[in-house]
N, C-alpha and C. Protein backbone atom coordinates (compact mmCIF):
# COMPACT_ATOMS: atom_id res chain seq x y z
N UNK A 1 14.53 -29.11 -193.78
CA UNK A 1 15.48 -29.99 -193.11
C UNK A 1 15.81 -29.40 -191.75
N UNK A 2 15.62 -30.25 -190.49
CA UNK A 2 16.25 -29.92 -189.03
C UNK A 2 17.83 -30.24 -189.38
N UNK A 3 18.56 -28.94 -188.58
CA UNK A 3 19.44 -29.76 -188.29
C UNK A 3 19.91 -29.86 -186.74
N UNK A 4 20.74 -30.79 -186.11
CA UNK A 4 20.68 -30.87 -184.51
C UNK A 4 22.49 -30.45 -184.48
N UNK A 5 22.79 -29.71 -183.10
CA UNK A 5 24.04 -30.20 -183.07
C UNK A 5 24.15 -30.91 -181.87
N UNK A 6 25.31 -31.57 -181.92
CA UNK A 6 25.69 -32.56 -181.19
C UNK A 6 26.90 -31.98 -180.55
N UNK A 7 27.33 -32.34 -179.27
CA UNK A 7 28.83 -31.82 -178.70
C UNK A 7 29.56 -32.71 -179.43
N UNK A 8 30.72 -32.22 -179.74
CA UNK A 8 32.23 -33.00 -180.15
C UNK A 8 32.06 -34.09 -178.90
N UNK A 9 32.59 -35.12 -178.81
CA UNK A 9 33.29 -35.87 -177.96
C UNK A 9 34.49 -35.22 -177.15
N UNK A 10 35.17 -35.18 -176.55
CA UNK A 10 36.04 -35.02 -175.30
C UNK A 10 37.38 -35.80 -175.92
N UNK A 11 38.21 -35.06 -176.43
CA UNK A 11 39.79 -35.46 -176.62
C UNK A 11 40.95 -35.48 -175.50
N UNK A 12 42.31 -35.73 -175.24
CA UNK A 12 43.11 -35.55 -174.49
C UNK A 12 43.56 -33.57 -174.49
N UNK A 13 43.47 -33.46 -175.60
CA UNK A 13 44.15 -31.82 -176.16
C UNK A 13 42.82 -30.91 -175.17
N UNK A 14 41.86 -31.23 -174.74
CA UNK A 14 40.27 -30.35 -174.42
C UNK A 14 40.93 -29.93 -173.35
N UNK A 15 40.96 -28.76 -173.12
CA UNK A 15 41.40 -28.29 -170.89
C UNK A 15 40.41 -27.29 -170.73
N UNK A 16 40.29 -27.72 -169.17
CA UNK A 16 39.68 -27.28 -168.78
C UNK A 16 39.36 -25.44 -168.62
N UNK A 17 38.14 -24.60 -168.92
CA UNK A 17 38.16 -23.25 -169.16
C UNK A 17 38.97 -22.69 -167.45
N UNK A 18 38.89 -23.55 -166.85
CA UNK A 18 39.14 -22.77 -165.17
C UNK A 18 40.45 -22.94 -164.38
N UNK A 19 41.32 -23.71 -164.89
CA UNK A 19 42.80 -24.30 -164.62
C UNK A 19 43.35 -25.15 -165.72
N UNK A 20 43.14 -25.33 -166.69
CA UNK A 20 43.82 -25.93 -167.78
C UNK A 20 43.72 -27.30 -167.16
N UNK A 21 43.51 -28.01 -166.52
CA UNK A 21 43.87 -29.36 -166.77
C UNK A 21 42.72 -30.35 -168.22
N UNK A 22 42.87 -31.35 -167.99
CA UNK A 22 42.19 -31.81 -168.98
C UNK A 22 40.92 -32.09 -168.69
N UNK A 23 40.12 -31.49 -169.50
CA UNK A 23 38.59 -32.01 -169.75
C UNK A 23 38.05 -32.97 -169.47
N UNK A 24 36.80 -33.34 -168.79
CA UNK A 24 35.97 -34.60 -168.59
C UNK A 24 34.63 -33.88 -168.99
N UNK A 25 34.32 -33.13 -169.13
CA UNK A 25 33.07 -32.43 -168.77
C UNK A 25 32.69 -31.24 -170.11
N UNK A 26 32.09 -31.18 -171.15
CA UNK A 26 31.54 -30.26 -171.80
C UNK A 26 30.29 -30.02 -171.87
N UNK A 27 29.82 -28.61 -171.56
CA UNK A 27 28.55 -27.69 -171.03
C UNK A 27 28.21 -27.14 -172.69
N UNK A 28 27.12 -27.52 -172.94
CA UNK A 28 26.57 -26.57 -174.06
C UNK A 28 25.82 -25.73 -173.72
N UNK A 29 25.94 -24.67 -173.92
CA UNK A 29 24.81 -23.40 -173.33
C UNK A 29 23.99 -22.93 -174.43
N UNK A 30 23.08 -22.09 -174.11
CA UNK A 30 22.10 -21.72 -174.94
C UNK A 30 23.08 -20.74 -175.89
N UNK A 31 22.39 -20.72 -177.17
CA UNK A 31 23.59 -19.70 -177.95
C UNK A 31 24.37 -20.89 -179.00
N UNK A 32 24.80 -22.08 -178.32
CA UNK A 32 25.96 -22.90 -178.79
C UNK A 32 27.45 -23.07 -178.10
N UNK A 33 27.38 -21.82 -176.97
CA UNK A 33 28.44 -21.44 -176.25
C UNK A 33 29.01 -22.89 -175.86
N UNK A 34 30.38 -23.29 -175.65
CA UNK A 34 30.38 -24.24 -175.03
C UNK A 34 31.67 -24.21 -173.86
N UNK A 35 31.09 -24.95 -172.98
CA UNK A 35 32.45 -24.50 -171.87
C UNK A 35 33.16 -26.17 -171.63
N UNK A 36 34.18 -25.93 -171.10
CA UNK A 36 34.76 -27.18 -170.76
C UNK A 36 35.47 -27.28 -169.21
N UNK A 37 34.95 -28.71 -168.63
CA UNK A 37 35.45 -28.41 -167.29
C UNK A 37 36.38 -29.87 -166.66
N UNK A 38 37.30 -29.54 -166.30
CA UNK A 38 37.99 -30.99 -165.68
C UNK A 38 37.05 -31.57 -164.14
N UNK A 39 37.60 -32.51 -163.58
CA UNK A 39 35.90 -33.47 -162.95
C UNK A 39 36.15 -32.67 -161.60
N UNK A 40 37.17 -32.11 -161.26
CA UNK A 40 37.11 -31.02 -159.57
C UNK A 40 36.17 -29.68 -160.22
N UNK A 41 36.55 -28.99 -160.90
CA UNK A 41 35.75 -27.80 -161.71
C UNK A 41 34.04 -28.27 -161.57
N UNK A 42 33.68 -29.06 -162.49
CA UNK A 42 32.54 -30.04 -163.01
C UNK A 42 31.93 -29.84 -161.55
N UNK A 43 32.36 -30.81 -160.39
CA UNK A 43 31.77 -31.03 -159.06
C UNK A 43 31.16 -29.98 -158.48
N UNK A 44 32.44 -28.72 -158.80
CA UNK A 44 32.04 -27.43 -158.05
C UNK A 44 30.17 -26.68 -158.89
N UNK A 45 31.12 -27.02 -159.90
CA UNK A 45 29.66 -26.29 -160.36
C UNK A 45 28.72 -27.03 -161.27
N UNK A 46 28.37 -28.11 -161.54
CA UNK A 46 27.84 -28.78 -161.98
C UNK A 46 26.12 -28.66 -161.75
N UNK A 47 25.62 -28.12 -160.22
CA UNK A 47 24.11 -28.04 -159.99
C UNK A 47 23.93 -26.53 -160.76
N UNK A 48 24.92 -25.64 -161.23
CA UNK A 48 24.45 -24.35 -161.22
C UNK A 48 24.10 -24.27 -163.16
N UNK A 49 25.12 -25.27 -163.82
CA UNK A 49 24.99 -25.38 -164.82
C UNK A 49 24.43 -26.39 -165.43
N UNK A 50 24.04 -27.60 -164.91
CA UNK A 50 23.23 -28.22 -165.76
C UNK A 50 21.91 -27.70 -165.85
N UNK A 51 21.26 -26.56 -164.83
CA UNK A 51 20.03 -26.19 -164.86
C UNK A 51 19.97 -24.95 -165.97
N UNK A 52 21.25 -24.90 -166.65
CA UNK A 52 21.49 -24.01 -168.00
C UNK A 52 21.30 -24.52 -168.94
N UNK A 53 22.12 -25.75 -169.26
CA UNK A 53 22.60 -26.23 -170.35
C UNK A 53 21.46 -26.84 -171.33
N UNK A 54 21.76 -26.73 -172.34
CA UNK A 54 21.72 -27.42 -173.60
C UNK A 54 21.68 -28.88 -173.51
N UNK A 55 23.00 -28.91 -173.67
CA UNK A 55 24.07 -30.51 -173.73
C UNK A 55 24.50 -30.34 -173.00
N UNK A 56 24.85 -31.40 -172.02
CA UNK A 56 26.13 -31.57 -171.11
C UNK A 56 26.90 -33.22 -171.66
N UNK A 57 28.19 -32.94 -172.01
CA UNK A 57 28.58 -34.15 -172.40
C UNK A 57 30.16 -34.41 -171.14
N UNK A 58 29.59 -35.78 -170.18
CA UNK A 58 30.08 -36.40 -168.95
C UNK A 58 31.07 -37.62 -169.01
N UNK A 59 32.40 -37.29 -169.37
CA UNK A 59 33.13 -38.43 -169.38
C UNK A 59 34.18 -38.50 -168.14
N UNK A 60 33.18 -37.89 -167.05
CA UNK A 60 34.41 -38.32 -165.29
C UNK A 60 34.08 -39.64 -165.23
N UNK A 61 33.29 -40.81 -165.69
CA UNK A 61 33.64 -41.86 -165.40
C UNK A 61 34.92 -42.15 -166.32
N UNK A 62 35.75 -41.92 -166.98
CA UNK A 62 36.76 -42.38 -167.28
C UNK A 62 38.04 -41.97 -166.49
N UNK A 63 37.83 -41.27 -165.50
CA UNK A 63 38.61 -41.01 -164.45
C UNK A 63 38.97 -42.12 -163.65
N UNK A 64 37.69 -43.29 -163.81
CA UNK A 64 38.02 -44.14 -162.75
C UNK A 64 38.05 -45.76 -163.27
N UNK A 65 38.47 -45.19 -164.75
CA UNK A 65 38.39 -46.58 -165.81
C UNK A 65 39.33 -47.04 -165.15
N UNK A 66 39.34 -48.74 -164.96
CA UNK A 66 40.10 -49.65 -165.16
C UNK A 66 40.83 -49.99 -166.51
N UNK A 67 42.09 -49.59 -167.27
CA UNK A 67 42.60 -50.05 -168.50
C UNK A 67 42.60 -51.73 -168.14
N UNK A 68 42.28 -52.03 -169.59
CA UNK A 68 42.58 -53.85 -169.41
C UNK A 68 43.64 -54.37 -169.50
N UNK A 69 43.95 -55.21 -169.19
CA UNK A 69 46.00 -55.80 -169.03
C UNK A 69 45.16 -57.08 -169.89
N UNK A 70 47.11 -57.15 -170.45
CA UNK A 70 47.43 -58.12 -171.18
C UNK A 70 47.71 -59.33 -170.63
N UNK A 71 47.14 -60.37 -170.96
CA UNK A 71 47.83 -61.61 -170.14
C UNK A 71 47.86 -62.24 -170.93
N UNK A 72 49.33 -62.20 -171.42
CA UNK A 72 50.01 -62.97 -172.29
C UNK A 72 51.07 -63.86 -171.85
């Protein structure tokens, strides 16, 4: 039997390893290591580590979600 892992998904509680704010961004590294980065962190270093990673799991587009309104 293979087995694969998969990154967790990205919660509100996730902060970032480099200033605590909240997570958009989890890096899987070789090993299983995993780092977490908010989307200013992510930008900075994003070319140095995706040419590392494993997994990279990318939720800065929800930075720029539109929530849907009610029209009631």
């Amino acid at each position: 039997m293979t087995t694969t892992m998969t990154a967790p998904a990205l919660s509100t509680t996730d902060r970032c390893d480099r200033c605590a704010a909240q997570a958009y961004v989890r890096v899987v590294l070789p090993g299983g290591v995993d780092l977490l980065f908010c989307g200013h962190h992510w930008s900075r270093h994003e070319q140095v580590l995706r040419a590392q990673a494993v997994e990279v799991v990318d939720e800065t587009h929800r930075l720029t979600a539109v929530p849907a309104t009610d029209n009631r």
